[in-house]
Protein backbone atom coordinates (compact mmCIF):
# COMPACT_ATOMS: atom_id res chain seq x y z
CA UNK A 1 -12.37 24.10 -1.81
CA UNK A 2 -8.87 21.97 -1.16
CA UNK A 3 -7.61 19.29 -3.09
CA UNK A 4 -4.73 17.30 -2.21
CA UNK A 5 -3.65 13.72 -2.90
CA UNK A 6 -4.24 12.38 1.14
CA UNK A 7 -1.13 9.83 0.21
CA UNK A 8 1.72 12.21 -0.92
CA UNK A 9 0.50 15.50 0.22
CA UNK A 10 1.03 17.06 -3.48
CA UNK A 11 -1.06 19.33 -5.10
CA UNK A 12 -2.62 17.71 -7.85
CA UNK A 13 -1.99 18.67 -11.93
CA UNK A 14 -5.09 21.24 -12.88
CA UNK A 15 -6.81 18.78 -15.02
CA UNK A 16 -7.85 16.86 -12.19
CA UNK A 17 -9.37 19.31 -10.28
CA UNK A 18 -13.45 18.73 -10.27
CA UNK A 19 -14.81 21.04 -12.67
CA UNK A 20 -16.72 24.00 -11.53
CA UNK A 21 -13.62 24.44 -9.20
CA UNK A 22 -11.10 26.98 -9.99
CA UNK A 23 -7.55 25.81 -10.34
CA UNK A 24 -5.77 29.19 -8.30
CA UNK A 25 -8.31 27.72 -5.25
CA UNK A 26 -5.32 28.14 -2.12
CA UNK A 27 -4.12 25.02 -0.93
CA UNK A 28 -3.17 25.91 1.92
CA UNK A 29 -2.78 22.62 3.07
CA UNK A 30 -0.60 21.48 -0.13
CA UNK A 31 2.88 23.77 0.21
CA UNK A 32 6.07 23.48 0.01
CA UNK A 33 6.74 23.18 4.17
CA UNK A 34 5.47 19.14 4.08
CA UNK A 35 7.34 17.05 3.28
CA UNK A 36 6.42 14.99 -0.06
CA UNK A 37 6.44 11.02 0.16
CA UNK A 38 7.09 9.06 -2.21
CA UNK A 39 5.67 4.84 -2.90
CA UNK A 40 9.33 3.55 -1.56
CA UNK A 41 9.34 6.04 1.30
CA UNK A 42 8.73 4.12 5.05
CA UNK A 43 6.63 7.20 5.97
CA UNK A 44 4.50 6.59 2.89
CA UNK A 45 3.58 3.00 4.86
CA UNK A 46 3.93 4.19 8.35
CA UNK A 47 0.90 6.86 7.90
CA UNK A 48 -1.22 4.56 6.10
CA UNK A 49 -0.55 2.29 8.34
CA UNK A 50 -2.15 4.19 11.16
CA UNK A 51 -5.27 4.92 9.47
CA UNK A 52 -6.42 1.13 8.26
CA UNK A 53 -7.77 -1.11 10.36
CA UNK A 54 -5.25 -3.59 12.33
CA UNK A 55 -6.81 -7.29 10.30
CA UNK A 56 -5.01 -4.99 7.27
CA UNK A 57 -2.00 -4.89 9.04
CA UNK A 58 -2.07 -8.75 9.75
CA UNK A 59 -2.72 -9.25 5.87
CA UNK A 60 0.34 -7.19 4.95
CA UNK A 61 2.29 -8.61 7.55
CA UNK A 62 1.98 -11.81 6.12
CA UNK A 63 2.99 -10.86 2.95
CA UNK A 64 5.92 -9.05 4.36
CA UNK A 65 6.99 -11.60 5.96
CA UNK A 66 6.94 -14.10 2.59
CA UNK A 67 8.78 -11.24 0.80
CA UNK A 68 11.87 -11.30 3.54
CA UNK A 69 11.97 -14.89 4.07
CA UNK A 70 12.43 -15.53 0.17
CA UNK A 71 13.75 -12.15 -1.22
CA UNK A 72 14.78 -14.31 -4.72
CA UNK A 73 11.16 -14.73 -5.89
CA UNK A 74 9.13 -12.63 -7.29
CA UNK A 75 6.52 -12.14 -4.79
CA UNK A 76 3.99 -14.27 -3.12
CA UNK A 77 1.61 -15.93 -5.49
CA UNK A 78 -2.15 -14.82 -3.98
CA UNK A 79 -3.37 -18.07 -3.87
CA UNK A 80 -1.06 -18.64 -0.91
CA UNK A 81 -1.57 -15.42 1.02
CA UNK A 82 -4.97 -16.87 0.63
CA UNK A 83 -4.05 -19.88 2.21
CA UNK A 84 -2.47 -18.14 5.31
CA UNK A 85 -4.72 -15.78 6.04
CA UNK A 86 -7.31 -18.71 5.98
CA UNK A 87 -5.34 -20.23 8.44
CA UNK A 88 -5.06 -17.08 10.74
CA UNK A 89 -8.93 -16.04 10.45
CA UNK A 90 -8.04 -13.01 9.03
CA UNK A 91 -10.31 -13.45 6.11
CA UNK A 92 -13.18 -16.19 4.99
CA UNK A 93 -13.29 -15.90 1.27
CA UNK A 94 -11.59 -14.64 -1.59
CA UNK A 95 -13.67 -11.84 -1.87
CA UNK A 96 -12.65 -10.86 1.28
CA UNK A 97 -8.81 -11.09 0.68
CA UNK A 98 -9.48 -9.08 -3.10
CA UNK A 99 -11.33 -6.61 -1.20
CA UNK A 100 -8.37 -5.59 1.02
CA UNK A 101 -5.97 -6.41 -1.92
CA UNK A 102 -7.44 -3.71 -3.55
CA UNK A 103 -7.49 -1.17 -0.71
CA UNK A 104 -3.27 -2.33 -0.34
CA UNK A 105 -3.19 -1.50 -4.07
CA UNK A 106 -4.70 1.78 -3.77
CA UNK A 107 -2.67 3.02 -1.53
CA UNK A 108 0.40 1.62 -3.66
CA UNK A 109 1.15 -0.62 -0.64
CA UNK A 110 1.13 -3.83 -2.43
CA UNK A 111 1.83 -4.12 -6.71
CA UNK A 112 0.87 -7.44 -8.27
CA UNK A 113 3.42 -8.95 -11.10
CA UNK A 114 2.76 -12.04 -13.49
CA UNK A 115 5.00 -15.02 -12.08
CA UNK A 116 6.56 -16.86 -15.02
CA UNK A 117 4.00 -19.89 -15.08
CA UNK A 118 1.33 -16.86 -15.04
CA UNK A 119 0.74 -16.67 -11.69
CA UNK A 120 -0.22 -13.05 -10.22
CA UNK A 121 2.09 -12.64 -7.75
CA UNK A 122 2.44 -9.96 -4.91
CA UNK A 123 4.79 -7.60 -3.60
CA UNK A 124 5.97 -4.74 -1.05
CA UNK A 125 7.21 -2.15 -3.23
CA UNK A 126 10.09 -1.60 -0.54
CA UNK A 127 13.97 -3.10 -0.44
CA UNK A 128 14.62 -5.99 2.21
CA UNK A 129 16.02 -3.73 4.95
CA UNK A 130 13.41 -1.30 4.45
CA UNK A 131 10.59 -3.51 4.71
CA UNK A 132 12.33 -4.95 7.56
CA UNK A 133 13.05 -1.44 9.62
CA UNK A 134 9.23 -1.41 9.22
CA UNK A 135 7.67 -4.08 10.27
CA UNK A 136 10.15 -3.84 13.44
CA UNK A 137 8.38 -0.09 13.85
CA UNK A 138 4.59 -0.83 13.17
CA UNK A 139 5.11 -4.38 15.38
């Protein structure tokens, strides 16, 4: 059996293999010859990128393109990604929106931080020019 975290590539610690499974299983897929990823790495974004669907690429485009037009703040409160993706169709509820929130935060795409009037806020784990060089790639 092979385990390997699908995000990073990395073999994962032996305490969170499933039991029953031996820890010395090969991973042949897990070695030293790929190259390891990391959260703030544009490959890290680029290959999930490819494998969601393209209304989450419209939702994280949004929110990238909050996070470069106002690099000062703290992120964009969710109540007014809410708004804009409302406005673009890309979602008709809340639930909706949480739903792919939650995939973004999964994948460490997206990390959510308490504005100082304790509002959740969210953000692109990337610098400015990063983010930018991306969405230039994926667009």
């Amino acid at each position: 059996m092979l385990f390997c975290r699908l995000s990073t590539m990395t073999q994962p610690a032996n305490d969170q293999f499933v039991k029953g499974f031996s820890a010395a299983a090969p991973l042949s897929i897990c070695n030293a010859s790929i190259p390891v990823l990391g959260v703030d790495d544009v490959g890290t974004f680029r290959a999930i990128y490819w494998t969601n669907p393209q209304i989450n690429f419209n939702l994280f485009k949004a929110l990238a393109d909050y996070q470069l037009a106002h690099p000062d703040e703290e992120g964009m409160p969710v109540n007014n990604l809410y708004a804009i993706c409302r406005e673009r169709f890309l979602v008709s509820s809340q639930l909706t929106l949480n739903s792919h929130l939650t995939e973004f935060e999964d994948h460490e795409l997206v990390k959510t931080r308490r504005h100082s009037d304790g509002q959740d806020c969210l953000f692109i784990p990337l610098p400015t020019e990063a983010l930018g060089k991306l969405l230039s790639e994926l667009t």
